[in-house]
Each structure stands twice: as C-alpha cells, then as structure tokens.
N, C-alpha and C. Protein backbone atom coordinates (compact mmCIF):
# COMPACT_ATOMS: atom_id res chain seq x y z
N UNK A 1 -141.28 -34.37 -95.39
CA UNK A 1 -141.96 -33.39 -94.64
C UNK A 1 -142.84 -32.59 -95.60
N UNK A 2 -143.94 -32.44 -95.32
CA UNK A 2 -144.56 -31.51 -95.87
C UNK A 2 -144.54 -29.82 -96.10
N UNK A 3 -144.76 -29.63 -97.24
CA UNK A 3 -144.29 -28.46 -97.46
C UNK A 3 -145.30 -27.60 -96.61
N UNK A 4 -144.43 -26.28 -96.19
CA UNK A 4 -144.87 -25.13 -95.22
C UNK A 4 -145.02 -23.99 -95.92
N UNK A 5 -146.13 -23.38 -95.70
CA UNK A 5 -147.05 -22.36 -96.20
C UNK A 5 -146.18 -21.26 -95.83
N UNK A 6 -145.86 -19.88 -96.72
CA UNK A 6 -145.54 -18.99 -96.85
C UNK A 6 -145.02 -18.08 -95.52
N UNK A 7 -145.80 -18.10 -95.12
CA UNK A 7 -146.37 -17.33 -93.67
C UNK A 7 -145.23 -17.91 -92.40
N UNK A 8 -145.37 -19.73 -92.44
CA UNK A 8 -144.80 -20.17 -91.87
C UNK A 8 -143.16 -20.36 -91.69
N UNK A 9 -142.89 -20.63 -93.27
CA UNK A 9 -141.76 -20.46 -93.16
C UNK A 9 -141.14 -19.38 -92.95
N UNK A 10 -141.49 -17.76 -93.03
CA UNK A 10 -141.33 -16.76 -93.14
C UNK A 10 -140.59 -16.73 -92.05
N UNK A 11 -142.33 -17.18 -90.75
CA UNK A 11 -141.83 -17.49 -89.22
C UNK A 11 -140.59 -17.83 -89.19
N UNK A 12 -140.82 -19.37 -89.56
CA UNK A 12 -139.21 -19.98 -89.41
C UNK A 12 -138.03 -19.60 -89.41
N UNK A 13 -137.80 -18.99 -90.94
CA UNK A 13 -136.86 -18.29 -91.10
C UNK A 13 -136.47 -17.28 -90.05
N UNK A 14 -137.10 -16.13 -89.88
CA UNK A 14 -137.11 -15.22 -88.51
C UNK A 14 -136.67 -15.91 -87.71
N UNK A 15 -137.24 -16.61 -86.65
CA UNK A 15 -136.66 -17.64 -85.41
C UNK A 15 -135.41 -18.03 -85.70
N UNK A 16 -135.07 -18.51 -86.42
CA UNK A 16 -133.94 -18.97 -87.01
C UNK A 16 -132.57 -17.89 -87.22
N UNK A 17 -133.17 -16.97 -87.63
CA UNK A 17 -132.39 -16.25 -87.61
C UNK A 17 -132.01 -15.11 -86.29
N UNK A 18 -133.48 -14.97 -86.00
CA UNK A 18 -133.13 -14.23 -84.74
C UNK A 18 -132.50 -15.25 -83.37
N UNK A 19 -132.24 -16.78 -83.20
CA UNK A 19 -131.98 -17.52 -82.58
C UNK A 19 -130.51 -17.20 -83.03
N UNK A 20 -129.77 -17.34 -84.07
CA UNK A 20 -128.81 -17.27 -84.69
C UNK A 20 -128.44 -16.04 -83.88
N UNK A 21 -129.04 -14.95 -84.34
CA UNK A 21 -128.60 -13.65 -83.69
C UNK A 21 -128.34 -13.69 -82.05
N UNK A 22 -129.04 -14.22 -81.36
CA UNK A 22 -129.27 -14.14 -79.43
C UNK A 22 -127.97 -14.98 -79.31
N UNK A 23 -127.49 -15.97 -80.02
CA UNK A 23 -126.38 -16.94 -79.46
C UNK A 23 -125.12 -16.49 -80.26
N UNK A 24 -125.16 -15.84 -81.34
CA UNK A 24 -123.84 -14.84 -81.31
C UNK A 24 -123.80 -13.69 -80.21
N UNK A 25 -125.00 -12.81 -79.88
CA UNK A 25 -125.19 -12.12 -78.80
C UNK A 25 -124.26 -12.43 -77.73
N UNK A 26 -125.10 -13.34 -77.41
CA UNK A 26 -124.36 -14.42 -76.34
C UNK A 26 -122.99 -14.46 -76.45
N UNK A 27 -122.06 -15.21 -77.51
CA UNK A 27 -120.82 -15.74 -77.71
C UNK A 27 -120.16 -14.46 -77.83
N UNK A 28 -120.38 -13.33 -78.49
CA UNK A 28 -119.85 -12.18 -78.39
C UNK A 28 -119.32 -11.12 -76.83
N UNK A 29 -120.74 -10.71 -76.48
CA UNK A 29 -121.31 -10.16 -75.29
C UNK A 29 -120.81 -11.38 -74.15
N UNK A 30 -121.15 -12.11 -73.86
CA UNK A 30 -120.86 -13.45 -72.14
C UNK A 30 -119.71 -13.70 -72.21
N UNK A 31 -119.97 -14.74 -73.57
CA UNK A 31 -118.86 -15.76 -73.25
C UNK A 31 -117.26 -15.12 -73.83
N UNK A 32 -117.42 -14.63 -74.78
CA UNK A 32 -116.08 -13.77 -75.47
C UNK A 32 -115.22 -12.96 -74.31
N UNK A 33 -116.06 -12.27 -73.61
CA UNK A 33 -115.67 -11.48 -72.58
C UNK A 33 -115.09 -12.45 -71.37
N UNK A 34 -116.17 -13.39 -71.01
CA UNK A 34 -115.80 -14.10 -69.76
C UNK A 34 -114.79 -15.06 -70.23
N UNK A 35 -113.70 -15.20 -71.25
CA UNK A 35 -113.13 -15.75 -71.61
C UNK A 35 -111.73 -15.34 -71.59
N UNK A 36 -112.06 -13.86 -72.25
CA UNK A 36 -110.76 -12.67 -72.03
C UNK A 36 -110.48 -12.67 -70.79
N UNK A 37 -111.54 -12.32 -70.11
CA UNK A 37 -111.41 -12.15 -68.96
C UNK A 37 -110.69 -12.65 -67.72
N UNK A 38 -111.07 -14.02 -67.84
CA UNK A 38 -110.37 -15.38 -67.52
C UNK A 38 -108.63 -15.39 -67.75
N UNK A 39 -108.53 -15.01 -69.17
CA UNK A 39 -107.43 -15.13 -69.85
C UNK A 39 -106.51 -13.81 -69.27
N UNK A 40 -107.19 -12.95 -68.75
CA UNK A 40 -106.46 -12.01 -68.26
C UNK A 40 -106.09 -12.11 -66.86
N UNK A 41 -107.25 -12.96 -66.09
CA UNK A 41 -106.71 -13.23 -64.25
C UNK A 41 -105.72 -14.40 -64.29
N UNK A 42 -105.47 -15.38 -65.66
CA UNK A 42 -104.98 -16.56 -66.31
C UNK A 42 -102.67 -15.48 -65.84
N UNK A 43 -102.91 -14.61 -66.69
CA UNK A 43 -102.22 -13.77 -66.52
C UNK A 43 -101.46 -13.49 -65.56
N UNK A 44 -102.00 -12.76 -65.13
CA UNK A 44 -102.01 -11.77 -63.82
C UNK A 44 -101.77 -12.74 -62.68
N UNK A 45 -101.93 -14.14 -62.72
CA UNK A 45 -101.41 -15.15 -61.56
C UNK A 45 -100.30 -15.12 -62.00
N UNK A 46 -100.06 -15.63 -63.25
CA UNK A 46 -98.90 -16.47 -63.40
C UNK A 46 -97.71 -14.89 -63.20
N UNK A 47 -97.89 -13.70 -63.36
CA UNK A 47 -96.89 -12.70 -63.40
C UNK A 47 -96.70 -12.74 -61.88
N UNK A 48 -98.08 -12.93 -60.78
CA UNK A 48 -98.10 -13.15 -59.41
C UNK A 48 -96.80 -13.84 -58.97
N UNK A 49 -97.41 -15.27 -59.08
CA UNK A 49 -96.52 -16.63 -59.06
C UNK A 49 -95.03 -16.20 -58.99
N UNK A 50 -94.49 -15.33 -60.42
CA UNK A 50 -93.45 -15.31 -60.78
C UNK A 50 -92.72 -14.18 -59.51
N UNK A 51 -93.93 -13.45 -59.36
CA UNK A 51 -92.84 -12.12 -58.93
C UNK A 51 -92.71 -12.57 -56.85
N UNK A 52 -93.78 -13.35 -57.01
CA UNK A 52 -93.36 -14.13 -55.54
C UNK A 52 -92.19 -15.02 -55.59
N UNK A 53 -91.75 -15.94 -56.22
CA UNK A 53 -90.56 -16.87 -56.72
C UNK A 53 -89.36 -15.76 -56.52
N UNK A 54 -89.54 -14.89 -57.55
CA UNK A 54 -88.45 -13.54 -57.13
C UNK A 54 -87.82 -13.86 -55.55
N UNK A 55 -89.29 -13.37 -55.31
CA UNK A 55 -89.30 -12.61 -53.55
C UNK A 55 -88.48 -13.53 -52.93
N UNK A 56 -88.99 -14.84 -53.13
CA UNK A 56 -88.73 -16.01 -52.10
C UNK A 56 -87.02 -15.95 -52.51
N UNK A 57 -87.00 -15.83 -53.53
CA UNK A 57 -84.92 -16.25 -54.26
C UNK A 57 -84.41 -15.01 -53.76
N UNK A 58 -84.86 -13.75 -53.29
CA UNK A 58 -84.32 -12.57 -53.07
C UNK A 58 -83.82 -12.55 -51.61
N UNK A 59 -85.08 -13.13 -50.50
CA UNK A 59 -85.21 -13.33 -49.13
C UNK A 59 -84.30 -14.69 -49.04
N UNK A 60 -84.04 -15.96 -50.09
CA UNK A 60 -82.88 -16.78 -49.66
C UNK A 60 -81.32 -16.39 -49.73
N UNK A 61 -81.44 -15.42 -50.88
CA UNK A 61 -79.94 -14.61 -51.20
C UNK A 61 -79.88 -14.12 -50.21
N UNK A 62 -80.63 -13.18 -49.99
CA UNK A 62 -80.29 -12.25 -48.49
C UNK A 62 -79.92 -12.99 -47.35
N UNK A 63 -79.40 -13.62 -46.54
CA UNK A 63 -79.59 -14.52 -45.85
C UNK A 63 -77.87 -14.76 -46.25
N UNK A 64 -77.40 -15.60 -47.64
CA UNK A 64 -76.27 -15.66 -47.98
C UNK A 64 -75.42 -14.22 -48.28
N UNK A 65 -76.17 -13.71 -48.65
CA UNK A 65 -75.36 -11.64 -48.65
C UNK A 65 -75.17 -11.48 -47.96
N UNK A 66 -75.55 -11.91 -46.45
CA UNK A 66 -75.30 -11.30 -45.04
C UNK A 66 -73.87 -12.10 -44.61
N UNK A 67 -74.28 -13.39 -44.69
CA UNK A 67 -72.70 -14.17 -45.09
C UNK A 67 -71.72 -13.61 -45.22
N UNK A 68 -71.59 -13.33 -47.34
CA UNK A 68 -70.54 -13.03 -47.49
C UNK A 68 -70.11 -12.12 -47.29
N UNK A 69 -71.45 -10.85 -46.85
CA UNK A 69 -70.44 -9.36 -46.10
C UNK A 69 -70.01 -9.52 -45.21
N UNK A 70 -70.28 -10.34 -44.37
CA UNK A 70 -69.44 -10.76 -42.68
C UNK A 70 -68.02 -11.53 -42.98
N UNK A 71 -68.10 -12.23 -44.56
CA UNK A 71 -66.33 -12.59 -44.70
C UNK A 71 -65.90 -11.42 -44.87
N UNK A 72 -66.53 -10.70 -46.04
CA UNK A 72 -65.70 -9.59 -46.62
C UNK A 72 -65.73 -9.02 -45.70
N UNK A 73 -66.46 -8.37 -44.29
CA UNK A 73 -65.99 -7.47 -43.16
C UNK A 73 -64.66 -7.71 -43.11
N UNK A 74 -64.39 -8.82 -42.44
CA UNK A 74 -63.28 -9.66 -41.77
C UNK A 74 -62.00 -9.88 -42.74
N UNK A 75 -62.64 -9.64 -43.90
CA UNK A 75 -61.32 -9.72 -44.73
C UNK A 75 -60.70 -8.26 -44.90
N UNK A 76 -61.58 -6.88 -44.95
CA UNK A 76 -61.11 -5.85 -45.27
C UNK A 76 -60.52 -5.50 -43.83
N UNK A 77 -60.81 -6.18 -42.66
CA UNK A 77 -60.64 -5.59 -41.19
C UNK A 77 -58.80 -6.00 -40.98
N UNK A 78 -59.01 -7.26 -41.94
CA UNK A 78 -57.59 -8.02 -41.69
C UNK A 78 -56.54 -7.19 -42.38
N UNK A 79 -56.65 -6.56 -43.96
CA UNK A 79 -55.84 -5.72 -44.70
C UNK A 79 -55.49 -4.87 -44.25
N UNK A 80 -56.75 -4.07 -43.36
CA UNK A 80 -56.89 -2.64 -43.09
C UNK A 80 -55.50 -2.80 -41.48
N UNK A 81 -55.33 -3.73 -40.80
CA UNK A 81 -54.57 -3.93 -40.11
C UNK A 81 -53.24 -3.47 -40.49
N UNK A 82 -53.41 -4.17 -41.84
CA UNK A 82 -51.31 -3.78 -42.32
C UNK A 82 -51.31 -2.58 -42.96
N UNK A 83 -52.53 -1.16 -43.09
CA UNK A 83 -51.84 -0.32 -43.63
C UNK A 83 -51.49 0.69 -42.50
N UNK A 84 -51.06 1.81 -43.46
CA UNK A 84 -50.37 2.79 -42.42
C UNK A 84 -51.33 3.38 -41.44
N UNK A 85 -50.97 4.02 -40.34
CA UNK A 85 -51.54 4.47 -39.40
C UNK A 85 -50.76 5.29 -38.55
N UNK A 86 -51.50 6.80 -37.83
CA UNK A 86 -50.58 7.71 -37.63
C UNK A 86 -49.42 7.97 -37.98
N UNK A 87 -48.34 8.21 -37.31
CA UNK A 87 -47.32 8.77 -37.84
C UNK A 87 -46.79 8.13 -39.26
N UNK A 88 -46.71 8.76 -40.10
CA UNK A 88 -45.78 7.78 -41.39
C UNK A 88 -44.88 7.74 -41.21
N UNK A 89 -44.54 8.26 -40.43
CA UNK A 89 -42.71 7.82 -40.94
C UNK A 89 -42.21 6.88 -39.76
N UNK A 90 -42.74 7.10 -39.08
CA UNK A 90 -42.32 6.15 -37.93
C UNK A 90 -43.07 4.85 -38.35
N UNK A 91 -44.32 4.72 -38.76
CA UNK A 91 -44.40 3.50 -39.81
C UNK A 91 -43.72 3.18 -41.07
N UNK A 92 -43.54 3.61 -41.43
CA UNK A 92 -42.75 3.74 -42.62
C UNK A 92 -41.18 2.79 -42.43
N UNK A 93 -40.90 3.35 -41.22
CA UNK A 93 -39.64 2.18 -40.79
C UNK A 93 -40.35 1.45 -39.56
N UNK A 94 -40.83 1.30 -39.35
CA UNK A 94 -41.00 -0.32 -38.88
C UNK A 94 -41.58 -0.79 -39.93
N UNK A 95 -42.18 -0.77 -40.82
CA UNK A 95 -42.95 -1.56 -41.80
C UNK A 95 -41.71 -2.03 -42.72
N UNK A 96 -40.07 -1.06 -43.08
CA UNK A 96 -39.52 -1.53 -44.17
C UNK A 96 -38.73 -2.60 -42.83
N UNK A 97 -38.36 -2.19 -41.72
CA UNK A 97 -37.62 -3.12 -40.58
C UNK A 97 -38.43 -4.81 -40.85
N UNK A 98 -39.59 -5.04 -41.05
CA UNK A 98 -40.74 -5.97 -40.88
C UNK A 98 -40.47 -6.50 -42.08
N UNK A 99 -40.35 -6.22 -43.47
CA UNK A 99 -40.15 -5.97 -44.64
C UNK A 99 -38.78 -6.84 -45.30
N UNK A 100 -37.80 -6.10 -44.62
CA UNK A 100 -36.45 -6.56 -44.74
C UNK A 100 -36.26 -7.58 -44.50
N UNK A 101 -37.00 -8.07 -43.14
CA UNK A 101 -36.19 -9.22 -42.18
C UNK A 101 -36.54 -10.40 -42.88
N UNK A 102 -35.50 -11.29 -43.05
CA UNK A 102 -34.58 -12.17 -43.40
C UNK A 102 -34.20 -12.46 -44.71
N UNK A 103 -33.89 -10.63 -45.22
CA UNK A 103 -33.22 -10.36 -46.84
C UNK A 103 -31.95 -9.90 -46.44
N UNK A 104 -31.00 -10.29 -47.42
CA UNK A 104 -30.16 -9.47 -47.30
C UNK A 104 -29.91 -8.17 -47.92
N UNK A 105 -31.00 -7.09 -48.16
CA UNK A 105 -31.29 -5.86 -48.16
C UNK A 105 -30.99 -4.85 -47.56
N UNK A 106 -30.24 -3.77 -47.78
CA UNK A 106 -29.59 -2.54 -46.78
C UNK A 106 -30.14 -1.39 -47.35
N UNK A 107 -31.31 -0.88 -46.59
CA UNK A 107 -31.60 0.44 -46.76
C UNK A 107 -30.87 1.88 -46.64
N UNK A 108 -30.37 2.40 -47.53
CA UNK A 108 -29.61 3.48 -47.20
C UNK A 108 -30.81 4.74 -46.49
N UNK A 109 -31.34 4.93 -47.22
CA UNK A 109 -31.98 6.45 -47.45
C UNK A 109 -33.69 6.33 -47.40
N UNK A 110 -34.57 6.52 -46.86
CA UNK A 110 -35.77 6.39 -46.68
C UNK A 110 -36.15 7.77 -46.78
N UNK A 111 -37.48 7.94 -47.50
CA UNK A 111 -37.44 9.51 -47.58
C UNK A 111 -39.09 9.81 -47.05
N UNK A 112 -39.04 11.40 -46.29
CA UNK A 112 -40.19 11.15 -45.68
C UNK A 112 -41.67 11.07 -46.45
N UNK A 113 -42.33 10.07 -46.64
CA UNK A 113 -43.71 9.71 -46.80
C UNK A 113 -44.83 10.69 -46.84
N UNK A 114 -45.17 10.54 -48.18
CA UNK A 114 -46.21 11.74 -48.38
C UNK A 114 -47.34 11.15 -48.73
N UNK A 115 -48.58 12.49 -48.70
CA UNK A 115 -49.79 11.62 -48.94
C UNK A 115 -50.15 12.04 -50.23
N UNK A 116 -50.61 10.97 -50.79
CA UNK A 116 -51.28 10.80 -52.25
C UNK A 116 -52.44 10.26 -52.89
N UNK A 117 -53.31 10.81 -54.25
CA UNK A 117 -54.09 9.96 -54.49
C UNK A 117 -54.07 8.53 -54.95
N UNK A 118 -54.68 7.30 -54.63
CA UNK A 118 -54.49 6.19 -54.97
C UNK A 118 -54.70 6.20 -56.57
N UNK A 119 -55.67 6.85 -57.06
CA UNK A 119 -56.01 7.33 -58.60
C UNK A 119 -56.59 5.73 -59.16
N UNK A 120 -57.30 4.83 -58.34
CA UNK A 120 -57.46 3.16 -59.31
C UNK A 120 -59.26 3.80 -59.30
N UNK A 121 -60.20 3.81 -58.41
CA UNK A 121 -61.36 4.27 -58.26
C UNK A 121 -62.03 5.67 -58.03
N UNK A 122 -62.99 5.63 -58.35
CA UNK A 122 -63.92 6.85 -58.06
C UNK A 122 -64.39 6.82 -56.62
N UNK A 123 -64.52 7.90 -55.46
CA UNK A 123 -64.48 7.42 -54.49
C UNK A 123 -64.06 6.22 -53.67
N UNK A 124 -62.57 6.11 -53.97
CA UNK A 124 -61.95 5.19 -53.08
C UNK A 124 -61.79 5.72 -52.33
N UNK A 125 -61.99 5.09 -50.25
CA UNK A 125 -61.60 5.81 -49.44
C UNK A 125 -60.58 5.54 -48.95
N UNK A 126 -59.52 4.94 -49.57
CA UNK A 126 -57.98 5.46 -49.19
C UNK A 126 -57.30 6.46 -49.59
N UNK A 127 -56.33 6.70 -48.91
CA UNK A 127 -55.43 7.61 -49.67
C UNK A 127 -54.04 6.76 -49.14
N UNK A 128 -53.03 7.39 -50.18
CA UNK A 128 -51.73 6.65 -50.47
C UNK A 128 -50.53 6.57 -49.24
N UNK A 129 -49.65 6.34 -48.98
CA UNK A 129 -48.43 6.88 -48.70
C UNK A 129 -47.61 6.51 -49.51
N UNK A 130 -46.98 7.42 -49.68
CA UNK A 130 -45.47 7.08 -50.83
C UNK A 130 -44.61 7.53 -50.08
N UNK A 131 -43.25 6.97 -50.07
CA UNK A 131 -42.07 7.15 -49.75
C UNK A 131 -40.62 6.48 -50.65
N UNK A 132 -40.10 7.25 -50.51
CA UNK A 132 -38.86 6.97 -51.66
C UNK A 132 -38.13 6.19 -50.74
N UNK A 133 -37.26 4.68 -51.32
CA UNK A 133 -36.17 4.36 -50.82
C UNK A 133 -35.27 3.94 -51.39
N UNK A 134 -33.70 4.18 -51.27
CA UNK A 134 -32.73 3.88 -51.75
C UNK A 134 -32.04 2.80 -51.35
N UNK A 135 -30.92 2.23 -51.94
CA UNK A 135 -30.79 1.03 -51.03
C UNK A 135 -29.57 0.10 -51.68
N UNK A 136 -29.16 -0.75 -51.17
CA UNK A 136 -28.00 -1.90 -52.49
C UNK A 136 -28.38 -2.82 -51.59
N UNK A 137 -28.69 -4.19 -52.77
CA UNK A 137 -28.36 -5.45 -52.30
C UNK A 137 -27.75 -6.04 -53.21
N UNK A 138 -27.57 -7.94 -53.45
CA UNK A 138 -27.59 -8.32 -54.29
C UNK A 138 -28.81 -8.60 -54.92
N UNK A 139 -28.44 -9.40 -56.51
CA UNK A 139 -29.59 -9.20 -57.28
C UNK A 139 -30.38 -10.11 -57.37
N UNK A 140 -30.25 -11.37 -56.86
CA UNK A 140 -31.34 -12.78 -56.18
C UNK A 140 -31.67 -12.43 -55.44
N UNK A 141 -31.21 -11.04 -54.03
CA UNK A 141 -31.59 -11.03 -52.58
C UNK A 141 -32.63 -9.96 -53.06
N UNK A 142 -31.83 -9.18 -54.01
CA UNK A 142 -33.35 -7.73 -53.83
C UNK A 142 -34.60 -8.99 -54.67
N UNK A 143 -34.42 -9.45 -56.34
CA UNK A 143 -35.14 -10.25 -56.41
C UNK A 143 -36.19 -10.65 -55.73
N UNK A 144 -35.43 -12.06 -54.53
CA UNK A 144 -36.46 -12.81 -54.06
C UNK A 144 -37.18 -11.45 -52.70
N UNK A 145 -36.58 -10.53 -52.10
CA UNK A 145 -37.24 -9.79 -51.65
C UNK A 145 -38.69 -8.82 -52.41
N UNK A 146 -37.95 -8.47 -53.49
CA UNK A 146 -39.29 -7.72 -54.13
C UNK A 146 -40.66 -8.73 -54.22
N UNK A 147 -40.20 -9.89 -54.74
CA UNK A 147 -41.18 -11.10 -55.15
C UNK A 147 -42.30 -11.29 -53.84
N UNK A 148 -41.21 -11.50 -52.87
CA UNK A 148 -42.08 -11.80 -51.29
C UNK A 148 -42.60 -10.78 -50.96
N UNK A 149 -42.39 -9.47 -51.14
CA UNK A 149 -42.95 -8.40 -50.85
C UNK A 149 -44.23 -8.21 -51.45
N UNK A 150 -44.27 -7.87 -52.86
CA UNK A 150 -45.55 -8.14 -53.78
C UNK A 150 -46.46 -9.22 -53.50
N UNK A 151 -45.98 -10.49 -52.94
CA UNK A 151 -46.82 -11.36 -53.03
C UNK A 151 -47.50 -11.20 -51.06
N UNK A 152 -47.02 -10.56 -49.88
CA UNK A 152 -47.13 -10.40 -49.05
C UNK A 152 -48.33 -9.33 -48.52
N UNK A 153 -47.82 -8.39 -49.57
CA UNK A 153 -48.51 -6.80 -49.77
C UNK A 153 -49.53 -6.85 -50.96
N UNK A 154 -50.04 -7.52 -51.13
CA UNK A 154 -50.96 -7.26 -52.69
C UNK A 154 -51.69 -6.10 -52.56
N UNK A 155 -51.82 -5.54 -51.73
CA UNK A 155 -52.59 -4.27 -51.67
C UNK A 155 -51.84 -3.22 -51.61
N UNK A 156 -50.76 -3.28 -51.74
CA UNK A 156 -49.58 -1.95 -52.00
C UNK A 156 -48.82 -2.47 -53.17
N UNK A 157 -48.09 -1.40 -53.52
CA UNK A 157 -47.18 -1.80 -54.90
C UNK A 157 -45.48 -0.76 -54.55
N UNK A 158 -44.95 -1.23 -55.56
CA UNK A 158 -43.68 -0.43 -55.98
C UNK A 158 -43.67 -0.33 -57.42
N UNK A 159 -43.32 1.48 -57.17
CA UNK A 159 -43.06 1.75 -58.41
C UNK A 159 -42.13 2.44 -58.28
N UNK A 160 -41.59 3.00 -59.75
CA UNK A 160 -40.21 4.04 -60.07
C UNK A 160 -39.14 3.18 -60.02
N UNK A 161 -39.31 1.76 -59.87
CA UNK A 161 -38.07 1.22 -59.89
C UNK A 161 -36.76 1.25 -60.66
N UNK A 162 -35.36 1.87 -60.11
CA UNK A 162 -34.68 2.23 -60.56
C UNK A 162 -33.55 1.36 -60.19
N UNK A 163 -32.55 0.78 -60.89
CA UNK A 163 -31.33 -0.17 -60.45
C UNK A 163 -30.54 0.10 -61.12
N UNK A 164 -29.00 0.15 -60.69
CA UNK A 164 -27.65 0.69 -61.05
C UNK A 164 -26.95 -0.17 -60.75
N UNK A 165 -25.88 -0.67 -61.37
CA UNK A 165 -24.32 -1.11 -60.80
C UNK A 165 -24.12 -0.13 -59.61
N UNK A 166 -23.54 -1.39 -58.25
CA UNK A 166 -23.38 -0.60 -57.27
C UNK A 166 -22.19 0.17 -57.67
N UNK A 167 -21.66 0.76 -56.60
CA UNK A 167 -20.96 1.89 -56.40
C UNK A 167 -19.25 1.24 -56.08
N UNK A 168 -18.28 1.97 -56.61
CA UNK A 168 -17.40 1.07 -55.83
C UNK A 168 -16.54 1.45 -54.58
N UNK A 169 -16.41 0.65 -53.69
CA UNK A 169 -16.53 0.92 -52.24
C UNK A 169 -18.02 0.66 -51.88
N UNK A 170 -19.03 1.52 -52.51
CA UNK A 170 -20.25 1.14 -51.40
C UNK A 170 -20.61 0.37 -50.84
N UNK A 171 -20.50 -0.48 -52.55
CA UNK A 171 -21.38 -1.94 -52.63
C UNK A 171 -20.75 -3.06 -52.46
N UNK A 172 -19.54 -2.85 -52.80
CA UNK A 172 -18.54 -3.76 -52.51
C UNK A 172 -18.68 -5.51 -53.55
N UNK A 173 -17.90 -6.24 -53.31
CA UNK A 173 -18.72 -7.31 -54.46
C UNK A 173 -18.59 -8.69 -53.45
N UNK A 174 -19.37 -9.67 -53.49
CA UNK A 174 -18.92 -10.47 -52.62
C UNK A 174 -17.93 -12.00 -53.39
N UNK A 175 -17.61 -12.87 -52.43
CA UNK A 175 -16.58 -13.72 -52.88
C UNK A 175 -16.43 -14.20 -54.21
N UNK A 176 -17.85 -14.29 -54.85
CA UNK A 176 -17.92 -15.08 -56.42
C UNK A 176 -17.74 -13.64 -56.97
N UNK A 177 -17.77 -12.37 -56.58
CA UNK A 177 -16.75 -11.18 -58.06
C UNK A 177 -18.32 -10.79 -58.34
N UNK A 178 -19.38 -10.86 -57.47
CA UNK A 178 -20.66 -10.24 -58.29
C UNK A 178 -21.15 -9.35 -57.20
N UNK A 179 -21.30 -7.97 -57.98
CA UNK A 179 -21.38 -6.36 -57.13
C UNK A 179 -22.46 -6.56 -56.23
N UNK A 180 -22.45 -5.57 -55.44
CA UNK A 180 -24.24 -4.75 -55.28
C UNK A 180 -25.22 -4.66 -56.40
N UNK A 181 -26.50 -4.30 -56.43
CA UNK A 181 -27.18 -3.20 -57.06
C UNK A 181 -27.34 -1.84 -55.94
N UNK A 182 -27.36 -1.10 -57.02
CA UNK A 182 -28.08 0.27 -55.94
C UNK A 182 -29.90 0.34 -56.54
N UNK A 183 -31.19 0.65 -55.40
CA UNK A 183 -32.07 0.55 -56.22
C UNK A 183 -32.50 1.68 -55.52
N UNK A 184 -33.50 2.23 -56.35
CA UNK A 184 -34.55 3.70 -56.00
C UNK A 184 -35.66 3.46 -56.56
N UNK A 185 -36.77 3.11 -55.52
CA UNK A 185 -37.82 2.70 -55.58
C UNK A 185 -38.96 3.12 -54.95
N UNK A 186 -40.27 3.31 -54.99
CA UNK A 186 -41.50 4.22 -54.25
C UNK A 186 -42.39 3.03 -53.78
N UNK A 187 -42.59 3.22 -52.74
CA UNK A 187 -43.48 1.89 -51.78
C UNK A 187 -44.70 2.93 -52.01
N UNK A 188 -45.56 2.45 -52.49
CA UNK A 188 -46.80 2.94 -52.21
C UNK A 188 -47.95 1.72 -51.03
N UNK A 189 -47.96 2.97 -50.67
CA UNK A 189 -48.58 1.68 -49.26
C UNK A 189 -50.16 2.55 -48.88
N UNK A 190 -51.30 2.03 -48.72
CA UNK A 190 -52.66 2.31 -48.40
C UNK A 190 -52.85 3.09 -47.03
N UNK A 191 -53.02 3.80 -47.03
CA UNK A 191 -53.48 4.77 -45.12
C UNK A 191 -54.72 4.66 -45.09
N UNK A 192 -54.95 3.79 -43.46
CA UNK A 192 -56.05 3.50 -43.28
C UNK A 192 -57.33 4.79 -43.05
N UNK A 193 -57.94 4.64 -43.25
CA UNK A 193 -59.12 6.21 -43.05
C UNK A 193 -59.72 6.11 -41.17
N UNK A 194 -59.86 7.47 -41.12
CA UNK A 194 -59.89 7.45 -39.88
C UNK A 194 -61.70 7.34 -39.73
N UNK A 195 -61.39 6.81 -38.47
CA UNK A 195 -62.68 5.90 -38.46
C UNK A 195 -63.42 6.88 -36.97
C-alpha cells in the first residue's frame, strides 16, 4: 500500500479512534445496560417461578392440613369423652367403678377431688382433677391393674404412689401365705373445659 500523506493519516487515525470511541459508547451505554438489565428480569422470573412453586406446595398442603385437623378433631373429641365432667365426685366413682372392673382391687377410701393445675404447658386448656385413693389388693392384681390403667388412660397419670404391707386382719393373706398391699395413690385425671 502506498504510503499516506500526513494529513491523511492524521484523518485516519481520528476515525479510528473516534469509531473505537462510538462502539465502546455503545458497549458501555446499550448493550452493558441492556444486558444487566436482562440479567435482572433473568432474576426476578426465576425468584417469580420459585415463589409460585411455594404457592402451589402451600395450596396442596392445605388441602392435606384440613385432613389431618379433621383426624385430630376426632381424635381430641374421642379423649375429651373420657375426661371428667360435672360433678367430680360422682365421676370420680364411676370412673374408679369402670376402672376396677375385672381387678381384684378394693377401694377403701376415695377422697373428694380437687381442681388443679396440669403444670405440662403454657396455656393448656385443661385443668386437673386429683383425688386421693386408698385401697389393698394383691401385688400382680394392683400390678396388672395399674399397667392396664396407664396404658388405657394415657392422658391421665398416677402419682404419690404409696404401698405398705397390708394390715393384719384388713388384708388378710390368701391360700399361698401372700398378704394384701395397702396403696395411696393420686389419679390425676383431665376436666373437660366447658364449651
């Protein structure tokens, strides 16, 4: 190529450089921006996308939540059946009468039923009944009675459990030479809330 006169290349150079300049312009200013830009609605779907997926898994749970509160209704409706209600004490013995039957368990002394805090939760809406009872059986019969009881009642307990060599005369001993117990024990039993 032939060489270019002073003037010209000067030109050149300029063009060249100011061409240089307009298409960084460009890449800076258009495209840089319309790129971010992009990269930001790029974004902003996919957080979309996600927080709809939510929605949709929230609206299928719900659906199964409604479910399992309709067991759990039915399950707390069923418990709430066996606790106490009005009078205690007149529940109190039919519940140990219900209780007893087919132990060989002899209640001496039932004492009248008071109300108490349950003390397990913060706003629990039960409250207790406790009642003291005294009593002799033998010690497989109270045994397998306490066992069936606990496992019958899981939502009540006994505590204070107290056991003695029976008494003699009370307790009497039967044919194999093995006594009574005497026991003193606290039924704590749930009172249903009035509704």
């Amino acid at each position: 190529m032939a060489r270019l006169s002073k003037e010209k290349r000067d030109k050149l150079i300029l063009v060249a450089m100011g061409t240089i300049a307009i298409v960084a312009g460009l890449w800076y200013g258009v495209i840089k921006t319309r790129k971010q830009a992009w990269q930001d609605i790029q974004g902003r779907r996919v957080k979309a996308v996600d927080k709809l997926d939510k929605a949709r898994r929230v609206i299928s749970s719900g659906v199964q939540s409604e479910s399992v509160m309709a067991v759990a209704t039915n399950q707390l409706k069923t418990v709430e059946e066996t606790m106490a209600t009005g009078d205690l004490f007149t529940w109190s013995y039919r519940f140990l009468d219900q209780a007893k039957a087919g132990y060989d368990v002899n209640f001496v002394d039932v004492g009248r039923p008071g109300r108490g805090d349950v003390g397990t939760l913060a706003q629990f809406p039960y409250e207790a009944a406790i009642f003291t009872v005294r009593g002799d059986a033998y010690y497989h019969d109270f045994g397998r009675f306490l066992a069936d009881y606990e496992n019958r009642h899981p939502y009540f307990r006994v505590q204070n459990l107290t056991l003695s060599p029976g008494v003699e005369g009370a307790g009497g001993t039967d044919g194999a030479g093995e006594s009574k117990l005497s026991f003193k024990l606290d039924f704590v039993c749930l009172i249903k809330p009035n509704q």
